[in-house]
Protein backbone atom coordinates (compact mmCIF):
# COMPACT_ATOMS: atom_id res chain seq x y z
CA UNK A 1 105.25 68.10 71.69
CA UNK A 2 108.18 69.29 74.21
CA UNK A 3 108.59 67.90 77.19
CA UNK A 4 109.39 70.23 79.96
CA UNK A 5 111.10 67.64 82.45
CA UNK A 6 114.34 66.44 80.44
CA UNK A 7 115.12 64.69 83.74
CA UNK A 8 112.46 62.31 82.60
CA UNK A 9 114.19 61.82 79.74
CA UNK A 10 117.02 60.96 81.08
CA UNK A 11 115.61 58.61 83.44
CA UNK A 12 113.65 57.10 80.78
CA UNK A 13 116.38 55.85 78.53
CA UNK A 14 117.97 53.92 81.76
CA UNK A 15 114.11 52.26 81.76
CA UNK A 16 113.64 51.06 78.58
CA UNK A 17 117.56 50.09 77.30
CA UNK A 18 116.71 46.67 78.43
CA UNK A 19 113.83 46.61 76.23
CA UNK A 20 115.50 48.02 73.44
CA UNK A 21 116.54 46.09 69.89
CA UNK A 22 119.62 46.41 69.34
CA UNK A 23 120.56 49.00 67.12
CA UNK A 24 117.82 51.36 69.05
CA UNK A 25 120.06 49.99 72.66
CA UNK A 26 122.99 51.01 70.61
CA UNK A 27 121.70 54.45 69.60
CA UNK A 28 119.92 55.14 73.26
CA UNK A 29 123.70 54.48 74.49
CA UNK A 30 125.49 56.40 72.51
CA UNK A 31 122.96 59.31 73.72
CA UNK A 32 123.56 58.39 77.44
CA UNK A 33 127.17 58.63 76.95
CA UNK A 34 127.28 61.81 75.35
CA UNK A 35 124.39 63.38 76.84
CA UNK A 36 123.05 66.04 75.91
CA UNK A 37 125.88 66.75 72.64
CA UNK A 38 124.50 63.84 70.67
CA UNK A 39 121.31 64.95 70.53
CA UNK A 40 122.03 68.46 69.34
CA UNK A 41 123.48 67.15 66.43
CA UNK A 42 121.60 66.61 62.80
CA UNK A 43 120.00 63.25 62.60
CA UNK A 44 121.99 61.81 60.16
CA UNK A 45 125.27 62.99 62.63
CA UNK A 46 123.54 61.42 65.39
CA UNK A 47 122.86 58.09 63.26
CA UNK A 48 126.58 58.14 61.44
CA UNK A 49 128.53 58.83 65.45
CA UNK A 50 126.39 55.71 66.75
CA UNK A 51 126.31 53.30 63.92
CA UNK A 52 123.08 53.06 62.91
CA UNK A 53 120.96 54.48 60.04
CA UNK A 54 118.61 57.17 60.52
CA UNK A 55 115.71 55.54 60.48
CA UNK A 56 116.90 53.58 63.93
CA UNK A 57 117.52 57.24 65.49
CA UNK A 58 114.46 58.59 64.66
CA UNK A 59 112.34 55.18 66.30
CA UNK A 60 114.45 55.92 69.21
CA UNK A 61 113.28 59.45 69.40
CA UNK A 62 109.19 58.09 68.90
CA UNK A 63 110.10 55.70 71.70
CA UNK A 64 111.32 58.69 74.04
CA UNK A 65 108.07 60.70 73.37
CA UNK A 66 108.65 62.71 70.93
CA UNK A 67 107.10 62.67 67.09
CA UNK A 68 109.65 64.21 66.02
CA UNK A 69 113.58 64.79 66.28
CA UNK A 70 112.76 68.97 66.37
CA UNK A 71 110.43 68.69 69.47
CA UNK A 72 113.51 66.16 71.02
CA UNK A 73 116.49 68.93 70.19
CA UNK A 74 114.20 71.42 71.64
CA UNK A 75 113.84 69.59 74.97
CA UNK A 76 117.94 69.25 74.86
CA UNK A 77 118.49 72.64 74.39
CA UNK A 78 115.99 74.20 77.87
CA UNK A 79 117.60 71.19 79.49
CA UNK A 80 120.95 73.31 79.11
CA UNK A 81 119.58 76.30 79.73
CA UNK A 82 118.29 74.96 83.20
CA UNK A 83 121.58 73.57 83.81
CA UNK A 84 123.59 76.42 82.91
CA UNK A 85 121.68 78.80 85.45
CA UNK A 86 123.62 80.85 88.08
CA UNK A 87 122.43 82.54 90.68
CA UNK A 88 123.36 85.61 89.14
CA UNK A 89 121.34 84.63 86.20
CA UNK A 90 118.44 84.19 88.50
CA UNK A 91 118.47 87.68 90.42
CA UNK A 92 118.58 89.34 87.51
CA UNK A 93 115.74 87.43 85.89
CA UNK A 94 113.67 86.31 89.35
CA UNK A 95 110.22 88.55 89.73
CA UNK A 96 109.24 89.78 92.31
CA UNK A 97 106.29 88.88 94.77
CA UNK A 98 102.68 89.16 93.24
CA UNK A 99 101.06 92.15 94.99
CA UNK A 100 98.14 89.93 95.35
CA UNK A 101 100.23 87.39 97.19
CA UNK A 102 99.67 85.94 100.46
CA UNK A 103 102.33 85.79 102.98
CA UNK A 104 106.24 86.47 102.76
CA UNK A 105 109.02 84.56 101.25
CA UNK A 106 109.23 82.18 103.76
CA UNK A 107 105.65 80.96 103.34
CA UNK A 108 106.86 80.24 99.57
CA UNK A 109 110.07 79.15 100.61
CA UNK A 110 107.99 76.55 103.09
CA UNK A 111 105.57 75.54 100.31
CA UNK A 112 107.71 74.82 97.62
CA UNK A 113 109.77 72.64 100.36
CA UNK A 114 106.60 71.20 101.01
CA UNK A 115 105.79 69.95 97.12
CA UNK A 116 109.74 68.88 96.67
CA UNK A 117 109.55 66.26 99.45
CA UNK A 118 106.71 64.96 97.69
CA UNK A 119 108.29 65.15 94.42
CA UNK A 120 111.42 63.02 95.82
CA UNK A 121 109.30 60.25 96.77
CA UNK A 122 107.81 60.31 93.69
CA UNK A 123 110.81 60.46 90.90
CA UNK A 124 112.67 57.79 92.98
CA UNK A 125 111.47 53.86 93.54
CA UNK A 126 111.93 52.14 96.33
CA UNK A 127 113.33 49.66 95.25
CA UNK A 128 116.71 51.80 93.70
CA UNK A 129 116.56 53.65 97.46
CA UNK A 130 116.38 50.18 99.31
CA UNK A 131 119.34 48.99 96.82
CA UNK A 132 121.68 51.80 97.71
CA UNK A 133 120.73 51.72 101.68
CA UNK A 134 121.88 47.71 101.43
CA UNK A 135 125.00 48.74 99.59
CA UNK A 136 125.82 51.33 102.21
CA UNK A 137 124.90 48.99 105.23
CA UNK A 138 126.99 46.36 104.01
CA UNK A 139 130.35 45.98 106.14
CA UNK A 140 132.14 43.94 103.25
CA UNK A 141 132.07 47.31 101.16
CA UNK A 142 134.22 50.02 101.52
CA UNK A 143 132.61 53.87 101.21
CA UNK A 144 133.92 56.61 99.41
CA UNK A 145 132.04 59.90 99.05
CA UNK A 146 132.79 62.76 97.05
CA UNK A 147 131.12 66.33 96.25
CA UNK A 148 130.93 69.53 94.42
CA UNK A 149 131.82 72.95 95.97
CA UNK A 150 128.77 72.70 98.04
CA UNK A 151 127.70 70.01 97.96
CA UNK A 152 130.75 69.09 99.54
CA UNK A 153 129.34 70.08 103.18
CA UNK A 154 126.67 67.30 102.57
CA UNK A 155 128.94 64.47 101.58
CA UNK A 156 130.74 65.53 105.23
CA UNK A 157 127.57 65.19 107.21
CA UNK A 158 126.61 61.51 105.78
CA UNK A 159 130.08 60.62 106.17
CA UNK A 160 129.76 61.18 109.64
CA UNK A 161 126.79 59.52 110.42
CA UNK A 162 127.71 56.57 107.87
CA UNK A 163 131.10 56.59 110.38
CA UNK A 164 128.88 55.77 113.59
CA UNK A 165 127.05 53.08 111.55
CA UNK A 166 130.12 51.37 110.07
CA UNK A 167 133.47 51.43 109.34
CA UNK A 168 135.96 52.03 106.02
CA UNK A 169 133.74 55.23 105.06
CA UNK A 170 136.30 57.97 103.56
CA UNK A 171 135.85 61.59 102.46
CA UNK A 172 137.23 62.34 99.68
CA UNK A 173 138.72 65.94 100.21
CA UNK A 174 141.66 68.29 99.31
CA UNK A 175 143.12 69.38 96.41
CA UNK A 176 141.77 67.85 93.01
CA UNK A 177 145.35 66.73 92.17
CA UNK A 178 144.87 64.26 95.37
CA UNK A 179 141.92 62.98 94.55
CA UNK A 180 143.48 60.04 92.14
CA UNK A 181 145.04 58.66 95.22
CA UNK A 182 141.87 57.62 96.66
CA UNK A 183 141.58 55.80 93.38
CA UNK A 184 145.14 53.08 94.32
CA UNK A 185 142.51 50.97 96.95
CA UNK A 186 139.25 50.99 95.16
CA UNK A 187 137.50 48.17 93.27
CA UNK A 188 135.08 45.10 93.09
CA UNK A 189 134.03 45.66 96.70
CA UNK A 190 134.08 49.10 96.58
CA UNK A 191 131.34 51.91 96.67
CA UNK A 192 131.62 55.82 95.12
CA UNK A 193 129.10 58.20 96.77
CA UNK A 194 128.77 61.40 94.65
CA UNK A 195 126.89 64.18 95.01
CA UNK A 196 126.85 66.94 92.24
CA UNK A 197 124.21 69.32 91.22
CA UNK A 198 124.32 72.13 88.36
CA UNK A 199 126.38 73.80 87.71
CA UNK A 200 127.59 70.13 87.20
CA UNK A 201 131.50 69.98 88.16
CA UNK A 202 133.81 68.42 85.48
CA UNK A 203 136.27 66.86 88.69
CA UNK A 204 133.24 65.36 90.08
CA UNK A 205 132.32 63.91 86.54
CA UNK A 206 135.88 62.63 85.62
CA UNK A 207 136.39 60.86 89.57
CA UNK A 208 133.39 59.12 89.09
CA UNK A 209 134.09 58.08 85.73
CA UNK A 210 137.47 56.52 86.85
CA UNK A 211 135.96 55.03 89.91
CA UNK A 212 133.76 52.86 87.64
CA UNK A 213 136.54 51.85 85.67
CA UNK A 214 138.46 50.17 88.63
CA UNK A 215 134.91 48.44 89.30
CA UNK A 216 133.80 50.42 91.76
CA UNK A 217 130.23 50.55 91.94
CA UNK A 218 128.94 54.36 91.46
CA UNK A 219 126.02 55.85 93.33
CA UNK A 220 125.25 59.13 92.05
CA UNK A 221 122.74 61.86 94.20
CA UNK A 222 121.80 64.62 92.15
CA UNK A 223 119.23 67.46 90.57
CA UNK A 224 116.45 66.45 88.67
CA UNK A 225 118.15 68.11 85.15
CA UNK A 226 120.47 64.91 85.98
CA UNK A 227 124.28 65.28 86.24
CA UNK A 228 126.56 63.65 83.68
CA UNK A 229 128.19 61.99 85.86
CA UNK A 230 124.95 59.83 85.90
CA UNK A 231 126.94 57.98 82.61
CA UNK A 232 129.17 56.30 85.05
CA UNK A 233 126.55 55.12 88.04
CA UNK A 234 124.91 52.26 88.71
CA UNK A 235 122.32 53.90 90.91
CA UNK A 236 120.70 57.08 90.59
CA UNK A 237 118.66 59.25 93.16
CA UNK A 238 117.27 62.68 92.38
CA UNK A 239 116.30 65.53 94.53
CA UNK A 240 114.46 68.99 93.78
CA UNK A 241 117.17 72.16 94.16
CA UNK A 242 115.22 74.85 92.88
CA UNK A 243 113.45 77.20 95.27
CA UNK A 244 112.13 81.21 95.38
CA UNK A 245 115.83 82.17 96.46
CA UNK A 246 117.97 83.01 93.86
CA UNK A 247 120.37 79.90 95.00
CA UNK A 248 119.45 76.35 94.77
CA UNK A 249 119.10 74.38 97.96
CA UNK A 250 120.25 71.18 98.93
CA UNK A 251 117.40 70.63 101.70
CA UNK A 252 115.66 68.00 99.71
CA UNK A 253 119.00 66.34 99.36
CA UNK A 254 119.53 66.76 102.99
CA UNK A 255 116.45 64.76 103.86
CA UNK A 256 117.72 61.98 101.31
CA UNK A 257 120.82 61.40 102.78
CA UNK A 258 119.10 61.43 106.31
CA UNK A 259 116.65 58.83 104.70
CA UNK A 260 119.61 56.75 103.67
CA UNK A 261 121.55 56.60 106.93
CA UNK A 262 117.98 56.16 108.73
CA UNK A 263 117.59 52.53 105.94
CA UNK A 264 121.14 51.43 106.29
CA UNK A 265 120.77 52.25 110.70
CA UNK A 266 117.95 49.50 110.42
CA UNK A 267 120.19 47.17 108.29
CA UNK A 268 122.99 47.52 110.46
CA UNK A 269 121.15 46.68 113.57
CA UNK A 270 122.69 44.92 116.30
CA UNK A 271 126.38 45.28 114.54
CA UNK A 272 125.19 49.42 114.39
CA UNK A 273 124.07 49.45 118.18
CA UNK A 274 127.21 47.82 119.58
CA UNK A 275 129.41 50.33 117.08
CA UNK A 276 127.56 53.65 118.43
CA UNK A 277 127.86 52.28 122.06
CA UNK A 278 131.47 51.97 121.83
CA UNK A 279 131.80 55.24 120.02
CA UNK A 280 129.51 57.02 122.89
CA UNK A 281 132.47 55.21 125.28
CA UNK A 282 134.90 56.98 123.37
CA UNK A 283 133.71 60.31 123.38
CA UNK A 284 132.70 60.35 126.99
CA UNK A 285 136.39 61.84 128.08
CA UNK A 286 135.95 64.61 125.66
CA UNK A 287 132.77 65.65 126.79
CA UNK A 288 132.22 68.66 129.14
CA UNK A 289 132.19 67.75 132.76
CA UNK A 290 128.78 67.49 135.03
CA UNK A 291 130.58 69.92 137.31
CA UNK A 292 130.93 72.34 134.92
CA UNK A 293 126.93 72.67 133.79
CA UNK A 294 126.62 72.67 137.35
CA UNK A 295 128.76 76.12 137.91
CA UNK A 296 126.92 78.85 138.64
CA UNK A 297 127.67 82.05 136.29
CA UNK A 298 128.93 84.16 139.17
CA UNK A 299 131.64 81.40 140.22
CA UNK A 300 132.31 81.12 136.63
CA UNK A 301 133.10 85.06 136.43
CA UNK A 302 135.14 85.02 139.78
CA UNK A 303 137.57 82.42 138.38
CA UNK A 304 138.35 84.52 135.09
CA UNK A 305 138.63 87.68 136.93
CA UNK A 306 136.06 89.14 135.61
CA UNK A 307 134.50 92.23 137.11
């Protein structure tokens, strides 16, 4: 048997390393650390690099799903192939339109849209989403948020509307040689926002990975294949990218962050109102005068000279 959603494998050692013996936690870690590379090696590689005996590797694998450690490499290899995917890769390969088909590309485009907002309620609990909205809502933590080369414009958007809600929320932007300054005031109280979808970025991976050595607690958003960076969080949310373009999306992501600024708005609640109201004082001078909605097009002509 293969399993065509690795994600799911993924998410299902997190599950059950609780209720692992020990050897099998120690072999299921080892795996998480070096995900997916552990697994492609032989069994008695995987056993020898994780300090158990075969026999412990291969229970691990029957615990995963799988009857046996073939079927498990097999899943590990399509999940890289899924990762690896450009969109180059995908206009050369992409079909085109069943003749057959109803509708354009937007109807498919709408549809699939349709089944991934269903499919991000259902791959994440709400009890990890209500976790990571209290984390964000609480004022004794400082907020730092990072992201990939596009995923980058997201992380700017909740930033903002995490800075209306609360203070001490911080981009982290610039060159990647800058980026271990951020790292001088983070610990204990802190919190590490990352966002990063395939083709997974090794900066991304490595920030979050020091983050969480200086304590910080790490709260990953990413694809359902499941970033790496994953190793280093303490809370994981997925979201669908794929879609009938030949580039993934980040709509569904999008709609989580929205979600999670929506949850922590509710947590903030009084402290939230008072903050927006004295933000909407603030930005009252900088908005454009009622006078000048008011001027009529022809006035507004006259006084550039325009003829």
């Amino acid at each position: 048997m293969i399993h065509s959603d690795t994600a799911d494998l993924v998410k299902r050692l997190r599950d059950e390393l609780p209720s692992l013996g020990a050897r099998e936690a120690r072999a299921a870690r080892h795996l998480m650390d070096n995900y997916p590379m552990a697994g492609l090696r032989t069994v008695a590689e995987f056993a020898h690099e994780s300090g158990v005996s075969t026999a412990t590797v291969l229970r691990l694998i029957k615990r995963l799903g799988f009857s046996v450690y073939a079927d498990f490499q097999a899943a590990l290899h399509q999940h890289i192939e899924q990762t690896l995917q450009s969109p180059l890769l995908r206009f050369e390969t992409q079909p085109g339109p069943p003749e057959s088909e109803q509708g354009g590309f937007l109807d498919r485009f709408v549809l699939t849209m349709e089944e991934h907002l269903k499919t991000l309620r259902q791959t994440n609990t709400l009890s990890e989403f209500d976790e990571v909205a209290a984390l964000l809502a609480n004022e004794r933590r400082d907020i730092h948020l990072v992201g990939g080369r596009y995923s980058f414009n997201l992380i700017r958007y909740f930033a903002d509307l995490l800075t209306a809600l609360r203070g001490r929320v911080t981009v982290i932007d610039g060159q990647t040689q800058t980026w271990p300054q951020n790292l001088l005031d983070m610990g204990k109280s802190s919190v590490l926002v990352a966002i990063d979808v395939r083709r997974y970025q090794q900066d991304v991976i490595e920030f979050t990975a020091a983050a969480a050595r200086r304590g910080a607690t790490v709260v990953l958003l990413t694809d359902n294949w499941q970033s790496p960076a994953a190793r280093s969080a303490r809370h994981v949310l997925r979201f669908p990218v794929s879609s009938p373009s030949i580039f993934d999306v980040l709509t569904i992501g999008l709609a989580l962050a929205e979600a999670l600024v929506g949850a922590v708005a509710l947590r903030r609640g009084d402290a939230g109102r008072k903050r927006m109201e004295t933000l909407e004082a603030l930005r009252k001078p900088f908005a454009p005068r009622e006078s000048e909605f008011n001027r009529s097009p022809q006035k507004s002509d006259e006084s550039t000279g325009a003829g």
